[in-house]
C-alpha atoms as a PDB file:
ATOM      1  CA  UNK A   1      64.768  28.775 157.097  1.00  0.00           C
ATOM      2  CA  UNK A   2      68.226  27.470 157.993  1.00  0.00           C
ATOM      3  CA  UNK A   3      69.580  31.136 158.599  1.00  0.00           C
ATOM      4  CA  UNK A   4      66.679  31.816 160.945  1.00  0.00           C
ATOM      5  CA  UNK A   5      67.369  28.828 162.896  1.00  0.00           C
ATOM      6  CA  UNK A   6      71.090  29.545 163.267  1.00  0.00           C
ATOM      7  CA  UNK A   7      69.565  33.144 164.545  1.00  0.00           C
ATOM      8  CA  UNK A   8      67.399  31.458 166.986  1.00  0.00           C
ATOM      9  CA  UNK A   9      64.216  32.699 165.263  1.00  0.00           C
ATOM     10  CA  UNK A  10      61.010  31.409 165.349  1.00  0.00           C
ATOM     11  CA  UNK A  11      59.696  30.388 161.945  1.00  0.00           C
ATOM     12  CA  UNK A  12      56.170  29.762 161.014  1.00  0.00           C
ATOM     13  CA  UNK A  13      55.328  31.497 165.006  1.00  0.00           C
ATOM     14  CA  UNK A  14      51.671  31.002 165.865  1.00  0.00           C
ATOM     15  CA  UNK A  15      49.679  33.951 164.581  1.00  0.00           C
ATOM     16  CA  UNK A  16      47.785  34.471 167.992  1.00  0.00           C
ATOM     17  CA  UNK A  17      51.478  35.417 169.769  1.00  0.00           C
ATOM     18  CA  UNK A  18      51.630  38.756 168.790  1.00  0.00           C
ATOM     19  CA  UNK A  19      54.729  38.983 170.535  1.00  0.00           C
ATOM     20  CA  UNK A  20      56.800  36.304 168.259  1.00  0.00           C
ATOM     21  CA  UNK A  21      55.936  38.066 165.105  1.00  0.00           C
ATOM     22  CA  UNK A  22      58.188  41.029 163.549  1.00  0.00           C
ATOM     23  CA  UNK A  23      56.077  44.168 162.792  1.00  0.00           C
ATOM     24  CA  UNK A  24      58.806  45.776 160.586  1.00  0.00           C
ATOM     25  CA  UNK A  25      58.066  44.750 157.190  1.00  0.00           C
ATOM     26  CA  UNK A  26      54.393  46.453 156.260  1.00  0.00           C
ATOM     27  CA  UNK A  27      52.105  44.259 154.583  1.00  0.00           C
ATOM     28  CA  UNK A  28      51.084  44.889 151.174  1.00  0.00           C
ATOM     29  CA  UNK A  29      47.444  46.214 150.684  1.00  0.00           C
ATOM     30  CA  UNK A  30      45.263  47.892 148.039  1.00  0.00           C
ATOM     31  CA  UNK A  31      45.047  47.912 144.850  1.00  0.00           C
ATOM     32  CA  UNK A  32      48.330  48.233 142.028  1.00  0.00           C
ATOM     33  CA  UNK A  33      48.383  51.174 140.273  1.00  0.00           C
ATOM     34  CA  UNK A  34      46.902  49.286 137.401  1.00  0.00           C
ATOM     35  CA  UNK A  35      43.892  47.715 139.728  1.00  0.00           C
ATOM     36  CA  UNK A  36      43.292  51.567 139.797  1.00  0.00           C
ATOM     37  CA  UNK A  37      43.792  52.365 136.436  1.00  0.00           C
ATOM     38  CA  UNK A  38      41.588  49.566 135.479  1.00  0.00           C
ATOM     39  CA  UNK A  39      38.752  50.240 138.053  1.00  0.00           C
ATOM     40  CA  UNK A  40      38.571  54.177 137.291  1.00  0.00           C
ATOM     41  CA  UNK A  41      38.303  53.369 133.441  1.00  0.00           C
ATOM     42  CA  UNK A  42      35.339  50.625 134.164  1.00  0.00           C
ATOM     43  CA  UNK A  43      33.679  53.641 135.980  1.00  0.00           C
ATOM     44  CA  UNK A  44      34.094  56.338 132.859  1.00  0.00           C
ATOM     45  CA  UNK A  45      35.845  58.141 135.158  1.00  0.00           C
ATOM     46  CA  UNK A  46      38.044  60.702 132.956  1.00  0.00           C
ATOM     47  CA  UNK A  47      41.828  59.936 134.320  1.00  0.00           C
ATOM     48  CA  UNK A  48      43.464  62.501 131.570  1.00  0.00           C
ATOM     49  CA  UNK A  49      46.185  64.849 133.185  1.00  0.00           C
ATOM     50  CA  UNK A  50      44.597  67.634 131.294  1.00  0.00           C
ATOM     51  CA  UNK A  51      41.600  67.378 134.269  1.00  0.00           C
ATOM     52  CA  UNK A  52      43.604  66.800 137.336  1.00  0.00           C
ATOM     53  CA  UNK A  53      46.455  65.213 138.954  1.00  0.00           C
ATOM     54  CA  UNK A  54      48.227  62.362 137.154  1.00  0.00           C
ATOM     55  CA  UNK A  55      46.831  59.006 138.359  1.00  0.00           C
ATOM     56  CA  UNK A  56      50.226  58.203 139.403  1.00  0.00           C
ATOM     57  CA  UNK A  57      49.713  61.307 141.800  1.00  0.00           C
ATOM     58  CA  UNK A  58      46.954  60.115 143.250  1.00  0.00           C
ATOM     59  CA  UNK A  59      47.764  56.651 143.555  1.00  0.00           C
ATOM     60  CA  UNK A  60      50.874  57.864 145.416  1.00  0.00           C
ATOM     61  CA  UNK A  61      48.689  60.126 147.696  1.00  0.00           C
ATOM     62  CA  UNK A  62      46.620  57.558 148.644  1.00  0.00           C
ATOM     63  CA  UNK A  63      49.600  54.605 149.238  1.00  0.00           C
ATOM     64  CA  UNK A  64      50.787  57.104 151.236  1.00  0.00           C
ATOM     65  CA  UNK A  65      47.681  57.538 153.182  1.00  0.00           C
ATOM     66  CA  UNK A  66      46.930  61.505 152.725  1.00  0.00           C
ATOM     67  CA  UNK A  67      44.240  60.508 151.089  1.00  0.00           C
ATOM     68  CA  UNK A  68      41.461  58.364 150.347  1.00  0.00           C
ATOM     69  CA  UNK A  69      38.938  56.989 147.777  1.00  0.00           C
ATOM     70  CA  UNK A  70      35.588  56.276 148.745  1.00  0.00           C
ATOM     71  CA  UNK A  71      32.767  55.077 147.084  1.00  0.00           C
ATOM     72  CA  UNK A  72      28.958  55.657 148.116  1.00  0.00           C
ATOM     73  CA  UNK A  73      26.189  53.687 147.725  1.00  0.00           C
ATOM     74  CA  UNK A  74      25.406  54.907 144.802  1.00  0.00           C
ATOM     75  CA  UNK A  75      28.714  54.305 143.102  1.00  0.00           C
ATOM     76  CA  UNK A  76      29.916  57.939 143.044  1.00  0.00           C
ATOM     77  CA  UNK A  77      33.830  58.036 144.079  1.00  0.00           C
ATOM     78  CA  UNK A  78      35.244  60.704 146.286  1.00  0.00           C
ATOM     79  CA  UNK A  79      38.444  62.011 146.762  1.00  0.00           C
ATOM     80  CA  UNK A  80      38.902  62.665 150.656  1.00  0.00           C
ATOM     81  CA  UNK A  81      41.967  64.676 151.849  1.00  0.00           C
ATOM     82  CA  UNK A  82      41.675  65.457 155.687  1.00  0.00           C
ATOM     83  CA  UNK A  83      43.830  69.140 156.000  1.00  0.00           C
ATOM     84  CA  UNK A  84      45.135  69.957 159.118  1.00  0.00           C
ATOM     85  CA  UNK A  85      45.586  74.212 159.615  1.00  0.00           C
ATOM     86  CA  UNK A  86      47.655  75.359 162.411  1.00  0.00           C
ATOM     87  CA  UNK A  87      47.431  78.933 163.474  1.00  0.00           C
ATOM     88  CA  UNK A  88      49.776  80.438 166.284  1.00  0.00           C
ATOM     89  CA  UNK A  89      48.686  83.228 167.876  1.00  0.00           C
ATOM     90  CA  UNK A  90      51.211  85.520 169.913  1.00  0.00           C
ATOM     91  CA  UNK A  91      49.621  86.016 173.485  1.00  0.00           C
ATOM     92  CA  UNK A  92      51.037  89.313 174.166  1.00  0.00           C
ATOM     93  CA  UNK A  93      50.384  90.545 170.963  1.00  0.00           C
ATOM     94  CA  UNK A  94      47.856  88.602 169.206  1.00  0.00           C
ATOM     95  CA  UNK A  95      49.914  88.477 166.035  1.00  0.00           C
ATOM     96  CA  UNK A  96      49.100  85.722 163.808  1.00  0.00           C
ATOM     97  CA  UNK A  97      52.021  83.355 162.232  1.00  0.00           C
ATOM     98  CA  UNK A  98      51.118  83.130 158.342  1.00  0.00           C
ATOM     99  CA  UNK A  99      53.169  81.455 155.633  1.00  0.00           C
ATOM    100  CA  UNK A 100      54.440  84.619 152.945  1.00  0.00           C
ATOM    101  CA  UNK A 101      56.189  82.680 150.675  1.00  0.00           C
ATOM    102  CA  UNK A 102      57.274  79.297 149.106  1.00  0.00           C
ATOM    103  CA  UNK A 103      60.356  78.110 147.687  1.00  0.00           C
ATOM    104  CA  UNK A 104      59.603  74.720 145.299  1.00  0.00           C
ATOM    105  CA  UNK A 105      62.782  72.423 144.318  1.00  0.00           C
ATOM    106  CA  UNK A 106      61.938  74.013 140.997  1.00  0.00           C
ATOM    107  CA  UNK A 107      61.162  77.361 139.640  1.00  0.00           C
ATOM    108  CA  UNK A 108      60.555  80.977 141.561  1.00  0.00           C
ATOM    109  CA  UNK A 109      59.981  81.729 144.852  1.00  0.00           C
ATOM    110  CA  UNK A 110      55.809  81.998 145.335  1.00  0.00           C
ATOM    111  CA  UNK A 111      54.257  84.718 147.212  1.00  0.00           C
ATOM    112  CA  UNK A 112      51.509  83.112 149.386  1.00  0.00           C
ATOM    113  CA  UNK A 113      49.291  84.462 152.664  1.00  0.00           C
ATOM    114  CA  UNK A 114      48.414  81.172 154.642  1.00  0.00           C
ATOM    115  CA  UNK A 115      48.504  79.262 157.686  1.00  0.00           C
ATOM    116  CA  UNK A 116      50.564  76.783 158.239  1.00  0.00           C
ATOM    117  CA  UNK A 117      48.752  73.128 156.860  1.00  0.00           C
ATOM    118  CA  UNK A 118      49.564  69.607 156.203  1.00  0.00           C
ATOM    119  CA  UNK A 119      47.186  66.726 154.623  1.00  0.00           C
ATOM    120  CA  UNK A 120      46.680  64.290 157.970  1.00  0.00           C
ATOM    121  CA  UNK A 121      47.867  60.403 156.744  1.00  0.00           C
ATOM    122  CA  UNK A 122      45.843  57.740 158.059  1.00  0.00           C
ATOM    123  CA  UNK A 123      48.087  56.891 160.176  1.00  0.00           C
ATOM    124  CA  UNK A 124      47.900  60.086 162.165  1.00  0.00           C
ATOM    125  CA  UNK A 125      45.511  62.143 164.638  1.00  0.00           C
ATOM    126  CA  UNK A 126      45.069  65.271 164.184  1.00  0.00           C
ATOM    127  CA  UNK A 127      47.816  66.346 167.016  1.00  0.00           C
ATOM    128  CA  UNK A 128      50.489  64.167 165.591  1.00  0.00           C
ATOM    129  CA  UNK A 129      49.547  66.166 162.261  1.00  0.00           C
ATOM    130  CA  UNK A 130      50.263  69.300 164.212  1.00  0.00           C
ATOM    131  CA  UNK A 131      53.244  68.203 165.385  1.00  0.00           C
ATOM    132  CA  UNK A 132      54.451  67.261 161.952  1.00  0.00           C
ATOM    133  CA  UNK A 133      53.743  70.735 160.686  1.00  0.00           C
ATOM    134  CA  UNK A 134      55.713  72.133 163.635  1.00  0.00           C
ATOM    135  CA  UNK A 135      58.957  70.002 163.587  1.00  0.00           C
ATOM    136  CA  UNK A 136      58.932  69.416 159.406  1.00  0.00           C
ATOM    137  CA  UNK A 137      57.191  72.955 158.089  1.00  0.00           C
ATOM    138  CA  UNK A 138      58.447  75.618 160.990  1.00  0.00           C
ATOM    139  CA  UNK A 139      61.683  73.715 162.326  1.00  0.00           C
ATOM    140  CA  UNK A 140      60.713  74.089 165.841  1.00  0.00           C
ATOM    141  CA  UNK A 141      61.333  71.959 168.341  1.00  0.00           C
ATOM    142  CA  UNK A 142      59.079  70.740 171.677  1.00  0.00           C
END
């Protein structure tokens, strides 16, 4: 407190002047990776790696927000993942851009036929998704 009032910052601001507050730090929300853990088991849902993902994975996935976990009415839980495809198409020519190959961090490069994709974050439209794919995925540049 004695730092911020050296800095001429305004501690304890009233929460109604959205302009005094700082919006850099993120608040902290969800549940800890053992909240999910916990929550999955109480459910009988099988978390073993040798059915899916690790639960780390998909706790990461959904922190992240390129996923989500939602439960029905009737208690059933669904994984949601919101993919974005791109396709550019050529005017002139009509050729379509596909994806031929992948090279992971690790192993061999991997012969694929696909369009461009990413998994939209919560945080995103679907246009801001796009973009991503454009600047991050095919380096180009608006």
């Amino acid at each position: 407190e004695g730092v911020a009032r050296c800095g001429h910052l305004k501690v304890g601001a009233d929460p109604t002047d959205l302009d005094a507050m700082s919006h850099l730090v993120p608040a902290h929300f969800g549940p800890t990776l053992g909240d999910l853990k916990a929550y999955l088991q109480k459910k009988n849902i099988d978390i073993s790696p040798a059915t899916h993902k690790s639960l780390e994975d998909l706790y990461a996935e959904t922190r992240k927000g390129n996923a989500s976990l939602i439960q029905s009415s009737s208690g059933e839980i669904t994984h949601v993942i919101d993919v974005v495809v791109v396709q550019l198409t050529n005017s002139r020519t009509k050729a379509v851009l596909v994806e031929t190959e992948r090279v992971p961090a690790t192993g061999p490069r991997q012969r694929i036929a696909c369009l461009p994709s990413a998994k939209r974050r919560a945080d995103e439209n679907h246009f801001f998704t796009v973009w991503r794919v454009l600047g991050e995925q095919l380096m180009l540049e608006a």
